[in-house]
Each structure stands twice: as structure tokens, then as C-alpha cells.
N, C-alpha and C. Protein backbone atom coordinates (compact mmCIF):
# COMPACT_ATOMS: atom_id res chain seq x y z
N UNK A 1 -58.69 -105.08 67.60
CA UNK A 1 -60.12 -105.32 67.56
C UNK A 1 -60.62 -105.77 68.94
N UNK A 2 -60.00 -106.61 69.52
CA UNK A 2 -60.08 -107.05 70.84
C UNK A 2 -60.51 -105.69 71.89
N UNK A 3 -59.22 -104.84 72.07
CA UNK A 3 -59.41 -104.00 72.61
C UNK A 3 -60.14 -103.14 72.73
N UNK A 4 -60.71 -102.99 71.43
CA UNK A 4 -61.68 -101.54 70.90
C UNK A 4 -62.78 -102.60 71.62
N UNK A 5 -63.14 -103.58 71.14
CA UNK A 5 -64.53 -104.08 71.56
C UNK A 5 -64.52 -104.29 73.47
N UNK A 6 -63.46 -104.75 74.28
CA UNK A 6 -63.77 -104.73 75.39
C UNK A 6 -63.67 -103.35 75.60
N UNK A 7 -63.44 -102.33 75.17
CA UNK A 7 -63.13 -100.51 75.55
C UNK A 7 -64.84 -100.53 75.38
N UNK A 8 -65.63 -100.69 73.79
CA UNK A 8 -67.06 -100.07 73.81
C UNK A 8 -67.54 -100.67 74.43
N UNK A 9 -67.93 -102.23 74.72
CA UNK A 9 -68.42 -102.74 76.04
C UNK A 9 -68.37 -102.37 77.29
N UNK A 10 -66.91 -102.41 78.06
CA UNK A 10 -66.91 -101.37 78.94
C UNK A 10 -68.09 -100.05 79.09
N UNK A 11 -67.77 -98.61 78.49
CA UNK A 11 -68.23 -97.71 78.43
C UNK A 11 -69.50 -97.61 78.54
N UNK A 12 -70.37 -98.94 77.65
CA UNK A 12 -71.52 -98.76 76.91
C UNK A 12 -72.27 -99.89 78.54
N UNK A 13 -71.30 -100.06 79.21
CA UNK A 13 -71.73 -100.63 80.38
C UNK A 13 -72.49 -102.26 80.21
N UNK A 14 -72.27 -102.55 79.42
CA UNK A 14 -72.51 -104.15 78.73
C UNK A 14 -71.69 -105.16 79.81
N UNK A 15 -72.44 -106.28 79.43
CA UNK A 15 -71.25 -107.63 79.92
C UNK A 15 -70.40 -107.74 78.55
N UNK A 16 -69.05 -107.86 79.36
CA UNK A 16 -68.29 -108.71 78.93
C UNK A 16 -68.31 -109.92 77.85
N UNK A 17 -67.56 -109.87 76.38
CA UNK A 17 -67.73 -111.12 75.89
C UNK A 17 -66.76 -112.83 76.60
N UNK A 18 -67.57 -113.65 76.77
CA UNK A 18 -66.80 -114.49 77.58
C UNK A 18 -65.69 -114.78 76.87
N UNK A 19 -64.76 -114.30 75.57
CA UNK A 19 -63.87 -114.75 74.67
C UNK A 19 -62.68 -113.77 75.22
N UNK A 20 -63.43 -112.44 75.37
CA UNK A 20 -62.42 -111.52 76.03
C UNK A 20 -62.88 -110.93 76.94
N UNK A 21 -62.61 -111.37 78.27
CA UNK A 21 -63.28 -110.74 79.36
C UNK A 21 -62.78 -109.60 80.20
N UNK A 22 -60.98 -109.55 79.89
CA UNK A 22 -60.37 -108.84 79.92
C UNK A 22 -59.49 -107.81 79.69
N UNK A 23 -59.63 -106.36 79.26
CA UNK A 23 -58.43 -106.18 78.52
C UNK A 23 -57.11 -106.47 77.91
N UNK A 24 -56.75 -106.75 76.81
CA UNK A 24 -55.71 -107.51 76.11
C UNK A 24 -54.54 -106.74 76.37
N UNK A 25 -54.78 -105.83 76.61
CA UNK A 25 -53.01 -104.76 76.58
C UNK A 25 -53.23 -104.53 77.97
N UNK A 26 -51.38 -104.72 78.73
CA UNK A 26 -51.52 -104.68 80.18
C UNK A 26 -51.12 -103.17 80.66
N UNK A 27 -51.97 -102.69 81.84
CA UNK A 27 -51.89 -101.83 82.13
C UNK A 27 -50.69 -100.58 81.84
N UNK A 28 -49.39 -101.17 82.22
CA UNK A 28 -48.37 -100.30 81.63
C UNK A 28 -48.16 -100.25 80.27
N UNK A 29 -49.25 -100.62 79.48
CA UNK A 29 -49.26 -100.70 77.41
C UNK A 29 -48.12 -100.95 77.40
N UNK A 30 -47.17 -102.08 77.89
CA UNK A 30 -45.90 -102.64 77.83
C UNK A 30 -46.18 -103.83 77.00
N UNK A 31 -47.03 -104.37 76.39
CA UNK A 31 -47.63 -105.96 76.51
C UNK A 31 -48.91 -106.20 76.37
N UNK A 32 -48.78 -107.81 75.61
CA UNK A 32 -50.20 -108.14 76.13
C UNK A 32 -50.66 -108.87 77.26
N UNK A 33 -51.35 -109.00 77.64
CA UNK A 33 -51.80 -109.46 79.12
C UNK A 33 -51.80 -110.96 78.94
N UNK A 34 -51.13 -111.70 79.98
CA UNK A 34 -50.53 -113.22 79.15
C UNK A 34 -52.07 -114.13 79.69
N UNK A 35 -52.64 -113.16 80.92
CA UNK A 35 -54.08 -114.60 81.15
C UNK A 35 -54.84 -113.97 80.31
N UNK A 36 -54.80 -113.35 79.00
CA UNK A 36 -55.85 -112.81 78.63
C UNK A 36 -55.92 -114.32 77.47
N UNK A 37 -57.53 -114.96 77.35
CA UNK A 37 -57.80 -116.02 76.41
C UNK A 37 -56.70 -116.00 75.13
N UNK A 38 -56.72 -114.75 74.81
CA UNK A 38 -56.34 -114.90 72.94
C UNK A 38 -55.26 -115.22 73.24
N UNK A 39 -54.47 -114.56 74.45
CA UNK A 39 -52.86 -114.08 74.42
C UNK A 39 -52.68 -116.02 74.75
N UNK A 40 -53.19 -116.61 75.60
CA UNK A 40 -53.00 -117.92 75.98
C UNK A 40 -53.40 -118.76 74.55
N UNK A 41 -54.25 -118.38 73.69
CA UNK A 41 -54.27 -119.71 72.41
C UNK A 41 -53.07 -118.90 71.36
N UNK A 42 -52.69 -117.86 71.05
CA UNK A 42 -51.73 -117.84 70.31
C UNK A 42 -50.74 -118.04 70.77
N UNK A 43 -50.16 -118.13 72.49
CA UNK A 43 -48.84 -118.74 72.57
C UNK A 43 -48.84 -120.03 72.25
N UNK A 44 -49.96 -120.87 72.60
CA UNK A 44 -49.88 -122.25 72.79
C UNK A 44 -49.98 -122.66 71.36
N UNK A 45 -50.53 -121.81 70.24
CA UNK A 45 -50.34 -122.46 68.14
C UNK A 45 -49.11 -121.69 68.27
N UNK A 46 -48.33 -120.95 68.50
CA UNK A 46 -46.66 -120.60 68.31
C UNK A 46 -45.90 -121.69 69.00
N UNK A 47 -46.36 -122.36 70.10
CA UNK A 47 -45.18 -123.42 71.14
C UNK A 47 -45.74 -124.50 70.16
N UNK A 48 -46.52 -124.65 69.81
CA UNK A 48 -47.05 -126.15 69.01
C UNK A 48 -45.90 -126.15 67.95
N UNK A 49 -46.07 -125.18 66.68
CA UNK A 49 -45.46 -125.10 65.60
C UNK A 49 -44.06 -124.73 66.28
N UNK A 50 -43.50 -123.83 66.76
CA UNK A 50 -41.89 -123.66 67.06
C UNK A 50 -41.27 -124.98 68.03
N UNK A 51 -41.71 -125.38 68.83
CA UNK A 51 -41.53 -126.49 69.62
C UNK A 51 -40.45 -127.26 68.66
N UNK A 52 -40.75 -128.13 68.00
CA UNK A 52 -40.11 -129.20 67.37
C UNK A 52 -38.96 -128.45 66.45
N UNK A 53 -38.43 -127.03 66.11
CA UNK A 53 -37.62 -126.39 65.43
C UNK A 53 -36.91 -125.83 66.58
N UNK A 54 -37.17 -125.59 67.66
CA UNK A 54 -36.54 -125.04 69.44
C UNK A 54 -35.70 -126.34 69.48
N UNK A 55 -36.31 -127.54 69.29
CA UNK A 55 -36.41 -129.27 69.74
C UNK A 55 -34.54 -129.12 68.94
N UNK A 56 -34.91 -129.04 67.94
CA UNK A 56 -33.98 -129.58 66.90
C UNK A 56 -32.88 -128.17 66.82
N UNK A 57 -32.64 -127.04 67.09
CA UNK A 57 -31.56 -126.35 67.45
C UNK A 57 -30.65 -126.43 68.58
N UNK A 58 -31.41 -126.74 69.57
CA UNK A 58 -30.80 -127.33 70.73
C UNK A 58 -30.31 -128.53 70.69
N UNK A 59 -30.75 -129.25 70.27
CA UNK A 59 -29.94 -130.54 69.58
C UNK A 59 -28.61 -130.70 69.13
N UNK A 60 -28.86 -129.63 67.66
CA UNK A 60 -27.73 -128.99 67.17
C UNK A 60 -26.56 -128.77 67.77
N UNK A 61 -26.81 -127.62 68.68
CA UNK A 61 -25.54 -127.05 69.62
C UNK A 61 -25.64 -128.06 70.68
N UNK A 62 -26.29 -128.77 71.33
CA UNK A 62 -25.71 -129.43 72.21
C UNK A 62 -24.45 -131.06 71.10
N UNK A 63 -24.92 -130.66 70.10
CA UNK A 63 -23.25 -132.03 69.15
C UNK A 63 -22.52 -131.13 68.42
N UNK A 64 -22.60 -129.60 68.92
CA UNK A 64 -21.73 -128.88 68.44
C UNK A 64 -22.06 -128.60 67.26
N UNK A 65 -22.55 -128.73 66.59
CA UNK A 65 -23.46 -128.64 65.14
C UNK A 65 -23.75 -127.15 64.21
N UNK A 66 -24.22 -126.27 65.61
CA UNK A 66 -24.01 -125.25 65.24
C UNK A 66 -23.33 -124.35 64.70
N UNK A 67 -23.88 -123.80 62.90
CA UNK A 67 -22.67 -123.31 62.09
C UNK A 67 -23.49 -122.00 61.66
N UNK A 68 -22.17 -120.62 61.43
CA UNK A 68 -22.92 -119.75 61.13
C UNK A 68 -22.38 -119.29 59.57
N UNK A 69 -23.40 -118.79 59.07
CA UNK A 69 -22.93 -118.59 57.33
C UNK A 69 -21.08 -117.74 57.76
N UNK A 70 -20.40 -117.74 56.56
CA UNK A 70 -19.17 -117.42 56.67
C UNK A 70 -19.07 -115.50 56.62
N UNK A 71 -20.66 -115.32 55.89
CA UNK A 71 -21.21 -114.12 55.96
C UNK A 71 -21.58 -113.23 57.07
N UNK A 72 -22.56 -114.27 57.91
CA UNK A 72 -22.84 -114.06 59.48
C UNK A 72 -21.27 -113.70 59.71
N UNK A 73 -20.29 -114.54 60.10
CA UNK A 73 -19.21 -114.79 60.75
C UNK A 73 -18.29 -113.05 60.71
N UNK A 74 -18.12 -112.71 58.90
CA UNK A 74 -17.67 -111.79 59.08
C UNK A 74 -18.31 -110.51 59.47
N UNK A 75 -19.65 -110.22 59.17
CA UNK A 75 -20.69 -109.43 59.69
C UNK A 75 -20.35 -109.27 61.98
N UNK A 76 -20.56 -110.71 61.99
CA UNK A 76 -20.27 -110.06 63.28
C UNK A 76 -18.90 -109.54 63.93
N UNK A 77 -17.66 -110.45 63.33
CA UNK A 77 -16.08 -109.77 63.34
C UNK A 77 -15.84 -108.76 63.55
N UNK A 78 -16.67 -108.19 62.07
CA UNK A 78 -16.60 -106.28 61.90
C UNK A 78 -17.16 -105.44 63.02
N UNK A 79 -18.49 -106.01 63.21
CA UNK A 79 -19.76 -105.55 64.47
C UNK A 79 -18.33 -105.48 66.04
N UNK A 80 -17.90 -106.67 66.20
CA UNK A 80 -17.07 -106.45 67.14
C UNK A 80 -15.88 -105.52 67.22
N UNK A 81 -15.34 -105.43 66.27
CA UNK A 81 -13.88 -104.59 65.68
C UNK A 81 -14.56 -103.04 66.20
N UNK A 82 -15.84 -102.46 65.62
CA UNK A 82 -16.31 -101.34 65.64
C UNK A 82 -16.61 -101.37 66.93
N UNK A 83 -17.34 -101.91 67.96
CA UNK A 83 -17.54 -102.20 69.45
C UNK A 83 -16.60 -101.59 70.35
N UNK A 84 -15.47 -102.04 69.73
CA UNK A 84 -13.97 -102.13 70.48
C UNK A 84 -13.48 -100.96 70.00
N UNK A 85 -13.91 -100.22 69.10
CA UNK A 85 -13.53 -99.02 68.87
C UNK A 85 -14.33 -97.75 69.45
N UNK A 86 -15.53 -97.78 69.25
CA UNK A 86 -15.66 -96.90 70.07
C UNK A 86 -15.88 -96.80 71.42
N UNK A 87 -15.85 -98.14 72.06
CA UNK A 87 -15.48 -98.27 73.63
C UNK A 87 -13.92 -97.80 73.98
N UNK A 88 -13.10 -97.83 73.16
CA UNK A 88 -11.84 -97.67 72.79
C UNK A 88 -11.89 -95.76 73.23
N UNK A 89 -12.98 -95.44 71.76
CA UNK A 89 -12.82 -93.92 71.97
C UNK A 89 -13.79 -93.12 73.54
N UNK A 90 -13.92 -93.90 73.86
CA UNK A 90 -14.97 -93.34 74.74
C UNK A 90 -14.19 -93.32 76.55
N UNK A 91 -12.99 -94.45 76.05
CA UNK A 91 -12.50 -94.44 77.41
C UNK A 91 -11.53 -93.48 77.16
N UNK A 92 -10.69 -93.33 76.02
CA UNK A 92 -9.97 -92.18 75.45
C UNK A 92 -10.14 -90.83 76.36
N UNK A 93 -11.53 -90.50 75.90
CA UNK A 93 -12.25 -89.61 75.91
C UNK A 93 -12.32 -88.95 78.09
N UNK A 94 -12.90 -89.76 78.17
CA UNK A 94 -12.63 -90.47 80.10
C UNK A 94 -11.38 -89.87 80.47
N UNK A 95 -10.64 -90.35 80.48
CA UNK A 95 -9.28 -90.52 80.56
C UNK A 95 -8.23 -89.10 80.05
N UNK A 96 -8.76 -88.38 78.93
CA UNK A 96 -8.49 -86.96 78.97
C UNK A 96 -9.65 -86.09 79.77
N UNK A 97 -10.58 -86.33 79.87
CA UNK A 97 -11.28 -85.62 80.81
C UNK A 97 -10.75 -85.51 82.30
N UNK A 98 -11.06 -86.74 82.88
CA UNK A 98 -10.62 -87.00 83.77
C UNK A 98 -11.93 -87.36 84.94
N UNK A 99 -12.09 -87.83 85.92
CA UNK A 99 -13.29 -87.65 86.87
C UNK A 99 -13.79 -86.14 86.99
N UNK A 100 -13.03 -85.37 87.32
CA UNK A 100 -13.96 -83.99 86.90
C UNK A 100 -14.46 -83.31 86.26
N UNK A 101 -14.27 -84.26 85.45
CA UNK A 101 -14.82 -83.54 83.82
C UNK A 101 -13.76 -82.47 82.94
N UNK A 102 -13.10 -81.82 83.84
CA UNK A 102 -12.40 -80.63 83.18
C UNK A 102 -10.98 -80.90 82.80
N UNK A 103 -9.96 -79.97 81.66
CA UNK A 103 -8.39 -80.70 81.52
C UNK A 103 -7.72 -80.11 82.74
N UNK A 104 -8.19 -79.11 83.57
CA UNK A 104 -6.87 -78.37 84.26
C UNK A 104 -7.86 -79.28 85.79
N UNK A 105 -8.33 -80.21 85.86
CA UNK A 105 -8.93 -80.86 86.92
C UNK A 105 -9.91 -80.32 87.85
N UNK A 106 -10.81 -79.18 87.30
CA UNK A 106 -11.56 -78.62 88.69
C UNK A 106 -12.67 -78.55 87.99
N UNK A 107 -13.85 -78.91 88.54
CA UNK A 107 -15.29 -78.61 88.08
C UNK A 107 -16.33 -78.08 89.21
N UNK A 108 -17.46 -77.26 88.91
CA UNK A 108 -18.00 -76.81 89.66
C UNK A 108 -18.54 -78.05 90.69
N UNK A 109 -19.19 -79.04 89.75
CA UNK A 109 -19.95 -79.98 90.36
C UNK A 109 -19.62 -81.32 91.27
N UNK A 110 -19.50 -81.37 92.67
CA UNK A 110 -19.10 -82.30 93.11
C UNK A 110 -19.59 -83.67 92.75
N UNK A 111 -21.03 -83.87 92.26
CA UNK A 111 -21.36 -84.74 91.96
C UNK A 111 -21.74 -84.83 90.10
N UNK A 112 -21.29 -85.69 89.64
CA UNK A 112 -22.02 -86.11 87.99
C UNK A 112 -22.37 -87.32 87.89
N UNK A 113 -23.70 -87.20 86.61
CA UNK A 113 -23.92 -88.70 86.60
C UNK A 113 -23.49 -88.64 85.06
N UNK A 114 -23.30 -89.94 84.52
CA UNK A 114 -22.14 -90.44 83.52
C UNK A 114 -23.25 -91.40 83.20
N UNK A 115 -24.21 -91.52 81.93
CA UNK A 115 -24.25 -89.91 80.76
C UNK A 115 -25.05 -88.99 82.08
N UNK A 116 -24.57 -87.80 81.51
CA UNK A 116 -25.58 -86.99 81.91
C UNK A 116 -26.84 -86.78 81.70
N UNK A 117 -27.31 -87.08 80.52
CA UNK A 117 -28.97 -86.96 80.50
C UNK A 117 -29.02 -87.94 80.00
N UNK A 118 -29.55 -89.51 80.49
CA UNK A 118 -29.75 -90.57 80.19
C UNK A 118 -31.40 -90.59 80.07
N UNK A 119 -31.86 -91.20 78.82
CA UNK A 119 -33.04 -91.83 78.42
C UNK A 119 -33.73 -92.72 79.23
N UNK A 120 -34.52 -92.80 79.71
CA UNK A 120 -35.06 -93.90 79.80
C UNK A 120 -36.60 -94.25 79.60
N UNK A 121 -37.04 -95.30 79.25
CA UNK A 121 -38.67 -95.89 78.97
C UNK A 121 -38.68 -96.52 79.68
N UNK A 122 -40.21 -96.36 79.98
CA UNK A 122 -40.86 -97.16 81.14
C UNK A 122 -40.54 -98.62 80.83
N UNK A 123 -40.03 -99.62 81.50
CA UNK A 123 -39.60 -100.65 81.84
C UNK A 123 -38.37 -100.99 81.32
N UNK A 124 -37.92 -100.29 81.24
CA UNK A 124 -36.05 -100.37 80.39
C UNK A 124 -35.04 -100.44 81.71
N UNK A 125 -33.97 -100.94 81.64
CA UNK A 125 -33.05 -101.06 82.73
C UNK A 125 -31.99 -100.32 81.86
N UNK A 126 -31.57 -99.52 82.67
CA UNK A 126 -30.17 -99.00 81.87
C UNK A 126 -29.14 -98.43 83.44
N UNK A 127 -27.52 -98.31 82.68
CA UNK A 127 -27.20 -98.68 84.12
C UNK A 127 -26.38 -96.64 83.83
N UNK A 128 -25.91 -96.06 85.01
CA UNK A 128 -25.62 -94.75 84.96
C UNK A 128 -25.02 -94.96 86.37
N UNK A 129 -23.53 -94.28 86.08
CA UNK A 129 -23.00 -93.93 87.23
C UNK A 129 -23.05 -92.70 87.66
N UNK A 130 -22.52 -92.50 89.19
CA UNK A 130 -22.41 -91.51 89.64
C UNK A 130 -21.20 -91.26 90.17
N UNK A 131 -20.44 -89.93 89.47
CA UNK A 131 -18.93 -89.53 89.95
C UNK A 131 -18.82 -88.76 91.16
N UNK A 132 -18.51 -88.75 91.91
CA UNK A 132 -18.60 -88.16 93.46
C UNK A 132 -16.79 -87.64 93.51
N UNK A 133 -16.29 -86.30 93.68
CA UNK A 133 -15.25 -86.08 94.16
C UNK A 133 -14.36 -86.11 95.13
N UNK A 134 -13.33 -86.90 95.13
CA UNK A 134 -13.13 -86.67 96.77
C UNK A 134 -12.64 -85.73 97.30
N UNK A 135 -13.06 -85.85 98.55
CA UNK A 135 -12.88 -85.06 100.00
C UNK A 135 -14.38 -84.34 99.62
N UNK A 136 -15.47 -84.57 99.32
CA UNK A 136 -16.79 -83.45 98.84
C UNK A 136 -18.48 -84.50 99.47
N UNK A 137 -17.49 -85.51 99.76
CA UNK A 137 -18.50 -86.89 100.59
C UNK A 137 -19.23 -85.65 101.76
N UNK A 138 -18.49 -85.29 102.91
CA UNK A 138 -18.84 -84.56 103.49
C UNK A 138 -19.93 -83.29 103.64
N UNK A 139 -19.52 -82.81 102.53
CA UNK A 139 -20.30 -81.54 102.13
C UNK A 139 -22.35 -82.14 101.03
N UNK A 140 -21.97 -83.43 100.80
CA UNK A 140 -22.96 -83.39 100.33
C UNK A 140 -24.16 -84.26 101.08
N UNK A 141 -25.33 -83.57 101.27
CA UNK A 141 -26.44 -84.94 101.36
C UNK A 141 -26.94 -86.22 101.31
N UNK A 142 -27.59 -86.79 101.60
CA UNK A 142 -27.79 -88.21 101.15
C UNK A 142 -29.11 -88.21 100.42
N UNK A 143 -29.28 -87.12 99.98
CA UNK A 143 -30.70 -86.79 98.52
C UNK A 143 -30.11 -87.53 96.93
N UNK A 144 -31.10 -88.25 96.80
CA UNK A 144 -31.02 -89.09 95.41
C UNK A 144 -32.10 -88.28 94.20
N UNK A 145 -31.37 -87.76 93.43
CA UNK A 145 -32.38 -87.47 92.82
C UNK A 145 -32.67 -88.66 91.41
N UNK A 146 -34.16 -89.00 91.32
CA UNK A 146 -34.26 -90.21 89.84
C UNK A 146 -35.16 -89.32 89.00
């Protein structure tokens, strides 16, 4: 509602309501805009009410206190067991390949990146290597492609 009303204001070439003077969603629509009024009174009724429950977990774990259902406990066990497995299969996997990708060791491409077609969204960090062959340093550029 915020938005729609500073969008028709805008357009309709009006002032500004002094409640929202600024667009609420920040430019990269990643977020809301944290000096925007609303975004500043609903953090500050969320820090009011969570505050004293933040207060008292930290508490907790700092006398060691902290306990997780026996449910949690095995839920995450399993979560790890499976982790370790397919990091397991994936180095497997590596490891019969080999850096060149191929079983008899030769690939066209001196350079790969590892994944090969990696995802990414605007503001996401994700990490991707790059396999370089040796003795092929020479033959290649210093062009990055992102």
C-alpha cells in the first residue's frame, strides 16, 4: 500500500505524504529501505517485543543451558549423515573424472569452471572455481569472463 501510494503520488506529480516520503522497496527490490519511516517503527515494535526473549536466550547459552528437543537432535544427525554423503559422492565423482573432466585424461577445454552453469541472483554470493590445465597458463589470456 505504501508503495502503490508513493508510485501514484509520484506520477500524478503531487507532494509527498510526510509518513512516506520515500519509496519503501530499495532500489535493487532486494529489501525494504531501512530509513524509510515505516521500515524504522516496525523494527523498533519487533526490537521492543523480541529484545527481552534475544535477552533471555543468550543468557541461556552463555550457562550452557541450551537444549535441543531429542527430535531436533536426531533430525539434524541424519541432515549431517546425508551432507557427508553426498559431499562424499561428489568428490567420488571428482576424483574419477579427474581435473580434465575426461577418464582417458584429455579435454578439449583448457579452462572449466566447476559447476559449469552456476545460478546466480542478484545479491547472492556463491563461490565457483576455475580448473586451469597445466602447461596451458601460457596459451591462455588474462580475459575473465562473469
Amino acid at each position: 500500500m505504501l508503495a502503490l501510494d508513493y508510485d501514484q503520488r509520484f506520477s500524478g506529480n503531487l507532494d509527498q505524504d510526510p509518513a512516506n516520503p520515500i519509496p519503501i522497496i530499495t532500489r535493487s527490490r532486494d529489501g525494504l529501505e531501512h530509513d524509510h519511516p515505516f521500515y524504522k517503527a516496525l523494527a523498533a515494535a519487533v526490537d521492543l517485543t523480541l529484545e527481552p526473549l534475544v535477552r533471555y536466550e543468550e543468557q541461556q547459552a552463555k550457562q550452557g543451558q541450551v537444549r535441543e528437543s531429542e527430535r531436533l537432535r536426531r533430525t539434524l544427525d541424519a541432515l549431517g549423515r546425508d551432507l557427508g554423503k553426498m559431499l562424499d559422492s561428489d568428490l567420488k565423482e571428482i576424483d574419477e573424472d579427474g581435473l580434465t573432466g575426461g577418464a582417458d585424461g584429455r579435454d578439449e577445454e583448457p579452462l572449466r569452471l566447476v559447476p559449469e552453469n552456476p545460478v546466480l541472483y542478484l545479491g547472492e554470493n556463491k563461490t565457483v572455481s576455475v580448473v586451469a590445465l597445466l602447461g596451458m597458463s601460457t596459451q591462455i589470456g588474462p580475459t575473465l569472463l562473469i
